[in-house]
PDB file of N, CA and C in Angstrom:
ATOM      1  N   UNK A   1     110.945 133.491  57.338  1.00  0.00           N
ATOM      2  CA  UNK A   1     111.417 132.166  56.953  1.00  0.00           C
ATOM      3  C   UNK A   1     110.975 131.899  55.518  1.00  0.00           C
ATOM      4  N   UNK A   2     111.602 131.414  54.768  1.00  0.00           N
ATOM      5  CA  UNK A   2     111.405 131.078  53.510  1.00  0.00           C
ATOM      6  C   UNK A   2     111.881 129.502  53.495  1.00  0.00           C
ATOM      7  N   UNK A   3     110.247 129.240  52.309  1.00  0.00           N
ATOM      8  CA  UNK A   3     110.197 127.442  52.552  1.00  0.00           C
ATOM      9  C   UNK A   3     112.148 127.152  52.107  1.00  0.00           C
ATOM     10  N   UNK A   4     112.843 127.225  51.480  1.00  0.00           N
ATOM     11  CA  UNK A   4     114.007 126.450  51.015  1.00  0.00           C
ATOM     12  C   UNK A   4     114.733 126.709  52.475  1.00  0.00           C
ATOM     13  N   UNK A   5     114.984 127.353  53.082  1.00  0.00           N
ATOM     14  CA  UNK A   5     115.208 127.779  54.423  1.00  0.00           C
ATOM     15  C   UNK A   5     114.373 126.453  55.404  1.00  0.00           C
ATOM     16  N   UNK A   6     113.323 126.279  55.122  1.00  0.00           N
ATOM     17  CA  UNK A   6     112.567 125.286  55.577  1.00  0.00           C
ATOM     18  C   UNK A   6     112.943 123.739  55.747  1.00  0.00           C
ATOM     19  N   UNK A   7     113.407 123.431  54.234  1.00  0.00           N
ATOM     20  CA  UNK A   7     113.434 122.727  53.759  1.00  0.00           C
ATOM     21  C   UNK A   7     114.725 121.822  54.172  1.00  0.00           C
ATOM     22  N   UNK A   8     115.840 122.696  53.831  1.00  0.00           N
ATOM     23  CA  UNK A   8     117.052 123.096  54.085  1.00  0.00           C
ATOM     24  C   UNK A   8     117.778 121.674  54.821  1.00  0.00           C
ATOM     25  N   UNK A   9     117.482 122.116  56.208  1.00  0.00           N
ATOM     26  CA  UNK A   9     118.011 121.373  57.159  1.00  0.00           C
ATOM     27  C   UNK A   9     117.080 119.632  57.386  1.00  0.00           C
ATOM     28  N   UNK A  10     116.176 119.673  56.063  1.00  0.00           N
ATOM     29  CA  UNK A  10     115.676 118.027  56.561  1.00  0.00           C
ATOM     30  C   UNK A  10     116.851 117.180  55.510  1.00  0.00           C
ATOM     31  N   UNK A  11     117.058 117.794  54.490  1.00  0.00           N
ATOM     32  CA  UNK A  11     118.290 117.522  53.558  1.00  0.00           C
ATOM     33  C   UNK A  11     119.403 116.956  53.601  1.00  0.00           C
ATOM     34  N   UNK A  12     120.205 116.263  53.101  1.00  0.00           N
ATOM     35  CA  UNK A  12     121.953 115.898  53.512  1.00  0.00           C
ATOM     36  C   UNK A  12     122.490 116.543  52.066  1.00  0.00           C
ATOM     37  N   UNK A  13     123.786 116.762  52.383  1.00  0.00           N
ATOM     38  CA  UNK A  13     124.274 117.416  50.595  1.00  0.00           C
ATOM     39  C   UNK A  13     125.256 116.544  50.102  1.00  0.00           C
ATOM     40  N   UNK A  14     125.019 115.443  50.071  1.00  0.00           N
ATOM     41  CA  UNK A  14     125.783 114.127  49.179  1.00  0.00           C
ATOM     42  C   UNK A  14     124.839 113.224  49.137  1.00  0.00           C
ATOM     43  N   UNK A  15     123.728 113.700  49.288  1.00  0.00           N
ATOM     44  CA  UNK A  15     122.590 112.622  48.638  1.00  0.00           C
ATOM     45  C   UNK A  15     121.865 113.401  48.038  1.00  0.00           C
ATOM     46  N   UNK A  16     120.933 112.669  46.724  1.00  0.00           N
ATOM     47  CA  UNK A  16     120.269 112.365  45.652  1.00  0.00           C
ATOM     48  C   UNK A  16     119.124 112.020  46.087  1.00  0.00           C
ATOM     49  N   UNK A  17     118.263 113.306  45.227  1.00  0.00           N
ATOM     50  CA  UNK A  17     116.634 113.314  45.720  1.00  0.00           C
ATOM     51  C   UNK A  17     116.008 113.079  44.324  1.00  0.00           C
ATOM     52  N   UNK A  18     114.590 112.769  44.633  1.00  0.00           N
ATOM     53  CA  UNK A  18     113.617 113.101  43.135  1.00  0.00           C
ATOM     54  C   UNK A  18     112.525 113.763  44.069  1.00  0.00           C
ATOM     55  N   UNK A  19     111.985 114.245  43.102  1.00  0.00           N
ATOM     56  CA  UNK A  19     111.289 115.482  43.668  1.00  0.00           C
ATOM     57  C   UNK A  19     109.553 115.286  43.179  1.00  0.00           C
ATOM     58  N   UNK A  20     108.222 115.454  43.457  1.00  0.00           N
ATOM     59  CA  UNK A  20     107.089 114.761  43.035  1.00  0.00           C
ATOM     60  C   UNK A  20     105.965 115.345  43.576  1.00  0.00           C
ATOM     61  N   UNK A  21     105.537 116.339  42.285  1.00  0.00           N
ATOM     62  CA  UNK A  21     104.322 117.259  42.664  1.00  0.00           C
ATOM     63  C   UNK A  21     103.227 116.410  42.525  1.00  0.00           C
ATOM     64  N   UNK A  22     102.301 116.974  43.002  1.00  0.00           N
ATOM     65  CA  UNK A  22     100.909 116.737  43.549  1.00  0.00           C
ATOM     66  C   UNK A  22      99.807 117.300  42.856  1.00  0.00           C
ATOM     67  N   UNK A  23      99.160 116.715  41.968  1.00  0.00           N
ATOM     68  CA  UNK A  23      98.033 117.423  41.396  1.00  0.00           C
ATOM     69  C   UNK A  23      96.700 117.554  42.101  1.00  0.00           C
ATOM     70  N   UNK A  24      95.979 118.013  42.464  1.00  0.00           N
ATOM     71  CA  UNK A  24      95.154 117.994  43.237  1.00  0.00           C
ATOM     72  C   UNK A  24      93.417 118.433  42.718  1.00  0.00           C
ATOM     73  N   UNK A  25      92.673 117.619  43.388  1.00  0.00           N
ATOM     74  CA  UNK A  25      91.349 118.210  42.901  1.00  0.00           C
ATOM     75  C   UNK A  25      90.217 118.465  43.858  1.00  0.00           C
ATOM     76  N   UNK A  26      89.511 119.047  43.643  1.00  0.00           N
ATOM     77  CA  UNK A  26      89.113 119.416  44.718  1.00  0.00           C
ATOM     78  C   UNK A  26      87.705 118.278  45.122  1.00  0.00           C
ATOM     79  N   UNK A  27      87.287 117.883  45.927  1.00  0.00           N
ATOM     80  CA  UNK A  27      86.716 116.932  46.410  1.00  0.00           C
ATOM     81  C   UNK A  27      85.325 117.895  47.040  1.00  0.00           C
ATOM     82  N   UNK A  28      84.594 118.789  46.837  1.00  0.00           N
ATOM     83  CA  UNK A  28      84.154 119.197  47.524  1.00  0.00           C
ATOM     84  C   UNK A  28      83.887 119.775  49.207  1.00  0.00           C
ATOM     85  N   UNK A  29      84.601 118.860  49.877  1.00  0.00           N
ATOM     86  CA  UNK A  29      85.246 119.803  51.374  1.00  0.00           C
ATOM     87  C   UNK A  29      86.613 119.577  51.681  1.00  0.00           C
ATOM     88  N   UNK A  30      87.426 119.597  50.034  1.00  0.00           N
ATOM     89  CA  UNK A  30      88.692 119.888  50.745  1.00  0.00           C
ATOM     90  C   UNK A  30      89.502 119.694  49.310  1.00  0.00           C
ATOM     91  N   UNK A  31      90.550 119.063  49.541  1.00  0.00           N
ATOM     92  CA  UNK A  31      91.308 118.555  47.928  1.00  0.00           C
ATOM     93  C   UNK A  31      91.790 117.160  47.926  1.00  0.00           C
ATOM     94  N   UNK A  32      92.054 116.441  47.603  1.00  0.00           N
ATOM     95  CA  UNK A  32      92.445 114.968  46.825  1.00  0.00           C
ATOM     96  C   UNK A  32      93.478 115.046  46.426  1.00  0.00           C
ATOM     97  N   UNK A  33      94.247 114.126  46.027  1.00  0.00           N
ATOM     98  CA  UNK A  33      95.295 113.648  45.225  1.00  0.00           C
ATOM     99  C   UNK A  33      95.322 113.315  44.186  1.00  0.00           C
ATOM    100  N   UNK A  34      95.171 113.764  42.714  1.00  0.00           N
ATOM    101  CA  UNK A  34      94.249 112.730  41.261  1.00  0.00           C
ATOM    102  C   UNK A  34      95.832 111.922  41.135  1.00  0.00           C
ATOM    103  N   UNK A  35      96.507 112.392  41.237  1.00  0.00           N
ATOM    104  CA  UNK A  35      97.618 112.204  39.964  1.00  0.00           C
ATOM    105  C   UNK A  35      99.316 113.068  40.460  1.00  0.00           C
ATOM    106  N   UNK A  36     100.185 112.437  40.198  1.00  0.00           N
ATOM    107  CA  UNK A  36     101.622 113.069  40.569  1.00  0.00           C
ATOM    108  C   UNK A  36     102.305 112.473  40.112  1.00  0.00           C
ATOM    109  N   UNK A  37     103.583 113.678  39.696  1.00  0.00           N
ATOM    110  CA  UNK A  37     104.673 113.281  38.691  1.00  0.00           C
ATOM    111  C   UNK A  37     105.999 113.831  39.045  1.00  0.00           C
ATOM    112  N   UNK A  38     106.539 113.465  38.654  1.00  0.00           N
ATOM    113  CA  UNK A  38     108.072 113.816  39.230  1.00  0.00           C
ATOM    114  C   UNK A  38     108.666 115.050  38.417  1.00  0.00           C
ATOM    115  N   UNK A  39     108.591 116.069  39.432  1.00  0.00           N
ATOM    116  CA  UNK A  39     109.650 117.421  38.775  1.00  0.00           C
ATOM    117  C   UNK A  39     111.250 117.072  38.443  1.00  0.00           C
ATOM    118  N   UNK A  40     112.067 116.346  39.010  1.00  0.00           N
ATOM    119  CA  UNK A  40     112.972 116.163  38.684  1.00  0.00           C
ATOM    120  C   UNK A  40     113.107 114.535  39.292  1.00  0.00           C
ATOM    121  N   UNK A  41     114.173 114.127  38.768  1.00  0.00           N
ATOM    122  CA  UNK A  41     115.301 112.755  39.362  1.00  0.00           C
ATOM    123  C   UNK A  41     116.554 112.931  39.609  1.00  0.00           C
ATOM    124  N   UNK A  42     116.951 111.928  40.939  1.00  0.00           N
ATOM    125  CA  UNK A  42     118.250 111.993  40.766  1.00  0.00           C
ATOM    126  C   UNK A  42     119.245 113.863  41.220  1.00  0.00           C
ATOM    127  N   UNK A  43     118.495 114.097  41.690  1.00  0.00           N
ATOM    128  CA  UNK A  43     118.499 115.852  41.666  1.00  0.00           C
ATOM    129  C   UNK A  43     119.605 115.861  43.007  1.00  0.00           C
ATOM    130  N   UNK A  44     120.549 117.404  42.916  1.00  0.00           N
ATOM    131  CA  UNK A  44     120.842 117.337  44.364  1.00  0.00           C
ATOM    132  C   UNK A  44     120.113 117.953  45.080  1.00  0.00           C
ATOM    133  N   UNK A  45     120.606 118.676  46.530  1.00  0.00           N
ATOM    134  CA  UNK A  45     119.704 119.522  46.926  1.00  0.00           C
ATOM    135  C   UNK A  45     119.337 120.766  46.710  1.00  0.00           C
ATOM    136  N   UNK A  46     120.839 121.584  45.814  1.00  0.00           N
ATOM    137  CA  UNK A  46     120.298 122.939  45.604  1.00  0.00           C
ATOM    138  C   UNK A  46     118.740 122.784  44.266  1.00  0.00           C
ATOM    139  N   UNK A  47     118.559 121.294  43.888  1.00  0.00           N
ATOM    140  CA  UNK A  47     117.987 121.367  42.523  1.00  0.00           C
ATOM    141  C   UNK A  47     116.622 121.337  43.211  1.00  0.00           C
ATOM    142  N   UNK A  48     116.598 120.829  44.461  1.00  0.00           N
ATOM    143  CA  UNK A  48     115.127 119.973  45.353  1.00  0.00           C
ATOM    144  C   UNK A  48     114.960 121.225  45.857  1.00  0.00           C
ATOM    145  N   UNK A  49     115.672 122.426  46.696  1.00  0.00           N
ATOM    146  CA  UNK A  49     114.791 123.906  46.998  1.00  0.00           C
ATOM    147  C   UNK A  49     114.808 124.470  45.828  1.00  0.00           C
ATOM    148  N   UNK A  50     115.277 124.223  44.442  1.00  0.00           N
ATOM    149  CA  UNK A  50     114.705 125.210  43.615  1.00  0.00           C
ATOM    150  C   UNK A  50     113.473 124.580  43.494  1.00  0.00           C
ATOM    151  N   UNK A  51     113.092 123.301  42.919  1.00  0.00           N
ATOM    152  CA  UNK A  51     111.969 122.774  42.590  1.00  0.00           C
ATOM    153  C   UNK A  51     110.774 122.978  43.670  1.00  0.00           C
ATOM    154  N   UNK A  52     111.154 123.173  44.883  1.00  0.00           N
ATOM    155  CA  UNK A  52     110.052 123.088  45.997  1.00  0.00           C
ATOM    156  C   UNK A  52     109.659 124.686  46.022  1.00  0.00           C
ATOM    157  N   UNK A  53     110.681 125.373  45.680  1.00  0.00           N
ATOM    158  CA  UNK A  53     110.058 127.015  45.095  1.00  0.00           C
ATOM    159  C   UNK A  53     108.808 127.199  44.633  1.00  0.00           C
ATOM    160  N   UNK A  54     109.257 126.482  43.036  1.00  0.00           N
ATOM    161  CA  UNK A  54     108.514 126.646  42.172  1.00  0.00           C
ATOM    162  C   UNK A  54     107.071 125.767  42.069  1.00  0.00           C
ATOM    163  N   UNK A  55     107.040 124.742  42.843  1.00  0.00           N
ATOM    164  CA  UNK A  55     106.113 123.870  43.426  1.00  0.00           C
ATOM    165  C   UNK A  55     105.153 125.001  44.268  1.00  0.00           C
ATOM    166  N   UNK A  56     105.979 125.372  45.283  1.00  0.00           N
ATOM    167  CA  UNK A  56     105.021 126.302  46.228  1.00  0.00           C
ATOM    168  C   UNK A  56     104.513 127.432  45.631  1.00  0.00           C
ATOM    169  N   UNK A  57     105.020 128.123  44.645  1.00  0.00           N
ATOM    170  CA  UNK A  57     104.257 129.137  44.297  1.00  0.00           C
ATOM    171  C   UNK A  57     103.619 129.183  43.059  1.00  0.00           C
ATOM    172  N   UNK A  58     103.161 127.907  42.535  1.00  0.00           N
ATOM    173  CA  UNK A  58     102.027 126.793  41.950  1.00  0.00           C
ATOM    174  C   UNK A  58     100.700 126.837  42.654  1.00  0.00           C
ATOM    175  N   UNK A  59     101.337 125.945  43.834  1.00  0.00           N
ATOM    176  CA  UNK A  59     100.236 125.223  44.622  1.00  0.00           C
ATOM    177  C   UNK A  59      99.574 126.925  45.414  1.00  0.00           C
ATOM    178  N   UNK A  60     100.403 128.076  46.012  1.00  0.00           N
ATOM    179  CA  UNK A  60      99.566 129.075  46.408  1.00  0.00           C
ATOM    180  C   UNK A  60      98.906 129.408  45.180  1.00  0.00           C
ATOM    181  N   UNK A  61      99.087 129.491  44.035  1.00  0.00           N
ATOM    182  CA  UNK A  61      98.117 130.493  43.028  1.00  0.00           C
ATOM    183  C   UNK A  61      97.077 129.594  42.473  1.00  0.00           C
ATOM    184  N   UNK A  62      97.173 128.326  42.657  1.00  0.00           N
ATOM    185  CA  UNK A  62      95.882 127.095  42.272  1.00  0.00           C
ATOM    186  C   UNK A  62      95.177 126.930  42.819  1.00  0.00           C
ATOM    187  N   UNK A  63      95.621 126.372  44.217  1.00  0.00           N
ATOM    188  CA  UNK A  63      94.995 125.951  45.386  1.00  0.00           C
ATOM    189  C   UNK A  63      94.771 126.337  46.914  1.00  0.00           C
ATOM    190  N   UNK A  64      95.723 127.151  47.300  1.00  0.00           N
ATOM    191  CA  UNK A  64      95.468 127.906  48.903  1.00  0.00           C
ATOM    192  C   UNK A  64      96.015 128.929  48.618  1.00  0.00           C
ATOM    193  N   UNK A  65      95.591 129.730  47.866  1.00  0.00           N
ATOM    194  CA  UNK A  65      96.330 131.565  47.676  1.00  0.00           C
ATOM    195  C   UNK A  65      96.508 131.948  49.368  1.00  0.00           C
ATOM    196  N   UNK A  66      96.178 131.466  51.033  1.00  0.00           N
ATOM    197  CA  UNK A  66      96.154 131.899  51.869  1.00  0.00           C
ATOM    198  C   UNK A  66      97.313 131.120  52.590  1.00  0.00           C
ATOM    199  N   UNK A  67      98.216 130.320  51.991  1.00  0.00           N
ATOM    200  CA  UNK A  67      98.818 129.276  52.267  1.00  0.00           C
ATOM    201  C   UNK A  67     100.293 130.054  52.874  1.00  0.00           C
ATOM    202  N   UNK A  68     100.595 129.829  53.598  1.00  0.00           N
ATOM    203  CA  UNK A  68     101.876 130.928  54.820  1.00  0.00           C
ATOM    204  C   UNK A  68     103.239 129.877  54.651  1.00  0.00           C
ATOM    205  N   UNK A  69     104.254 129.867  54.327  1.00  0.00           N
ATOM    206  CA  UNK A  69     105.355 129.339  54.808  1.00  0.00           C
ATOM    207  C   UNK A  69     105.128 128.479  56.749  1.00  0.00           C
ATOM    208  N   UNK A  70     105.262 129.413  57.313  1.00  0.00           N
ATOM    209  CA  UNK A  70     105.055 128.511  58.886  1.00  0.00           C
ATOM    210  C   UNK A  70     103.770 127.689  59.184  1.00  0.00           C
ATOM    211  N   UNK A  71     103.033 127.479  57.668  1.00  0.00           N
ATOM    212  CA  UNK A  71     101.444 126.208  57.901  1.00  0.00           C
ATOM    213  C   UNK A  71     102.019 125.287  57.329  1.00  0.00           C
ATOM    214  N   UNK A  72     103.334 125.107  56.559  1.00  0.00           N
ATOM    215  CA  UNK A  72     103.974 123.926  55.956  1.00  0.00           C
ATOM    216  C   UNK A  72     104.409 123.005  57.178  1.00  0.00           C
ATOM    217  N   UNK A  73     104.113 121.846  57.043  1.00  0.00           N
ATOM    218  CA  UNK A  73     104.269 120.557  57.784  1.00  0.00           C
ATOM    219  C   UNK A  73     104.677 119.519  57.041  1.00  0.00           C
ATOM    220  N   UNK A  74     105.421 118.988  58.516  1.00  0.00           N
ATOM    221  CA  UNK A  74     106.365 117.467  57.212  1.00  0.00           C
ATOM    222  C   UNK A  74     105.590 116.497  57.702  1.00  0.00           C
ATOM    223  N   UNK A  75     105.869 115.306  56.765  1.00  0.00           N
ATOM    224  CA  UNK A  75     105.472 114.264  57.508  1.00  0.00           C
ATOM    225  C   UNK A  75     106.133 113.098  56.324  1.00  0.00           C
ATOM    226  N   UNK A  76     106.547 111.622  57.362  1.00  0.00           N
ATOM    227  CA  UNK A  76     107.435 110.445  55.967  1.00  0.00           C
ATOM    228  C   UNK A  76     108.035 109.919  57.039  1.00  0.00           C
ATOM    229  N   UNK A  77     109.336 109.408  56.496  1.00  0.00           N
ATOM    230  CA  UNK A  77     110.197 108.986  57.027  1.00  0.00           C
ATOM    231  C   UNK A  77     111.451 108.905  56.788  1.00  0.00           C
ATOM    232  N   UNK A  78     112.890 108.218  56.564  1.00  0.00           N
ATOM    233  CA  UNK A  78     114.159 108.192  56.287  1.00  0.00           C
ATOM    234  C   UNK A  78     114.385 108.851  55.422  1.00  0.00           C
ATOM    235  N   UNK A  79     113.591 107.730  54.350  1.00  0.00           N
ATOM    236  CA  UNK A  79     113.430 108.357  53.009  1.00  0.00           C
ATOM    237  C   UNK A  79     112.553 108.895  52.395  1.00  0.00           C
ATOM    238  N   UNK A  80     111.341 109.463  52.674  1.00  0.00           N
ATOM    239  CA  UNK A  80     110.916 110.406  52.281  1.00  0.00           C
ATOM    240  C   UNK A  80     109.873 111.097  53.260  1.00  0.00           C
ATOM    241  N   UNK A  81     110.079 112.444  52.390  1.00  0.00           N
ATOM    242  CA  UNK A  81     109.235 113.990  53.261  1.00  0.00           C
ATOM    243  C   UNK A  81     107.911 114.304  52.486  1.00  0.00           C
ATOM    244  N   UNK A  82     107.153 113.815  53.051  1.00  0.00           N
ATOM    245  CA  UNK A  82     106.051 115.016  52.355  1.00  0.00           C
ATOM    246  C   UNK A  82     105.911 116.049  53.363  1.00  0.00           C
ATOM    247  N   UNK A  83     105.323 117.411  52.232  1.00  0.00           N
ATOM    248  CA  UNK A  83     104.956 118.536  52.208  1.00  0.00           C
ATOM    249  C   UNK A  83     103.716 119.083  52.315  1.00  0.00           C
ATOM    250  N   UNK A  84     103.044 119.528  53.582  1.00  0.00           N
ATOM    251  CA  UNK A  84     101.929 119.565  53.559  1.00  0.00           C
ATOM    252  C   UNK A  84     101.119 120.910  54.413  1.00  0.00           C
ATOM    253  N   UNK A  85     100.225 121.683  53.612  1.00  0.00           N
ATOM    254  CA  UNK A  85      99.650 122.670  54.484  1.00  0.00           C
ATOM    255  C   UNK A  85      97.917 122.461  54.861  1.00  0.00           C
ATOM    256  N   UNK A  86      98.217 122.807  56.108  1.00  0.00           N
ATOM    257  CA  UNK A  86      96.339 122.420  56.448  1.00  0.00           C
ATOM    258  C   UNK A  86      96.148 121.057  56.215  1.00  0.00           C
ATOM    259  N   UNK A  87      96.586 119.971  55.930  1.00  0.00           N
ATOM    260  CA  UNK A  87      96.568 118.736  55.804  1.00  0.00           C
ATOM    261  C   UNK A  87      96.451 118.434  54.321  1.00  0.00           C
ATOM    262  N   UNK A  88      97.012 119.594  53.909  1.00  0.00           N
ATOM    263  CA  UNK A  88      96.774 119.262  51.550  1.00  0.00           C
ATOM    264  C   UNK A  88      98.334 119.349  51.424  1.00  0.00           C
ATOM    265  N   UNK A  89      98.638 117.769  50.763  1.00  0.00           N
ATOM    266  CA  UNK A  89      99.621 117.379  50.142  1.00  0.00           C
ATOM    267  C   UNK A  89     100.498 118.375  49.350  1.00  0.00           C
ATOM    268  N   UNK A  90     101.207 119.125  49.239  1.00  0.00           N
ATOM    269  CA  UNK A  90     101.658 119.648  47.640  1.00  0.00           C
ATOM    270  C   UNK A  90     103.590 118.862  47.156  1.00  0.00           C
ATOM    271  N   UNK A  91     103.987 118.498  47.860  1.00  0.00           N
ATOM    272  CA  UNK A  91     105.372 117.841  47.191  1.00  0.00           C
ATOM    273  C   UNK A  91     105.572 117.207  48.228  1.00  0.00           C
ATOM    274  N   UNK A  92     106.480 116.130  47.682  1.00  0.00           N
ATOM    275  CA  UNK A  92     106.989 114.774  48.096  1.00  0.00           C
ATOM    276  C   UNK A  92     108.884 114.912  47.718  1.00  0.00           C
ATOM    277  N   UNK A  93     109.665 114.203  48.792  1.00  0.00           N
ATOM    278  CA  UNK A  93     111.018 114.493  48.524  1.00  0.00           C
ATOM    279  C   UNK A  93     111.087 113.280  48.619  1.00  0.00           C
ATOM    280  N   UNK A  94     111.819 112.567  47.589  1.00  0.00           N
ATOM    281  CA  UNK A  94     112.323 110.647  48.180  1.00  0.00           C
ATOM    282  C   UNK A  94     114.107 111.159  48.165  1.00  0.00           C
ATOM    283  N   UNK A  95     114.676 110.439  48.793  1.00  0.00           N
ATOM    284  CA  UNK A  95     115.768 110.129  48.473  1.00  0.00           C
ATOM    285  C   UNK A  95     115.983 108.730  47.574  1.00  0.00           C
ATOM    286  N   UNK A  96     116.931 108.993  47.078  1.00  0.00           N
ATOM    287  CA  UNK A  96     117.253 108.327  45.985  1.00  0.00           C
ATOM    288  C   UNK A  96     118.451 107.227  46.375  1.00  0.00           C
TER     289      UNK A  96
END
């Protein structure tokens, strides 16, 4: 399984996402949230699995080099998904 494969089916393809990485620091038993900014706006969806690509293979080489595609978990609502492994944040999907 590959995350855009993942991703995929939480998606609609006539709606408009922004997309919103997660900087993270480490807190001593675990990581935090400092700060997050938006990879794109207004994006469709092929633009939201490219960005969540390149998000994920960020967040493995920074922060969980042990981090698996099937430990990704969602969690939000209508309008938005966060992205989360082991309970550490790394992207946020809003619809727009």
């Amino acid at each position: 399984m590959t995350l855009e494969k993942l991703i995929h089916n939480e998606l609609t393809e006539n709606e408009t996402y922004s997309v919103i990485a997660h900087e993270l620091w480490s807190d001593g038993d675990g990581w935090s949230v400092n700060d997050s900014w938006y990879l794109s706006r207004n994006v469709d969806k092929a633009q939201v699995l490219q960005d969540a690509r390149g998000r994920w293979e960020i967040f493995k080489v920074n922060y969980l080099p042990k981090a698996r595609i099937k430990d990704v978990t969602f969690d939000g609502d209508d309008s938005v998904i966060y992205l989360n492994v082991d309970g550490i944040p790394f992207l946020e999907i809003r619809t727009n």
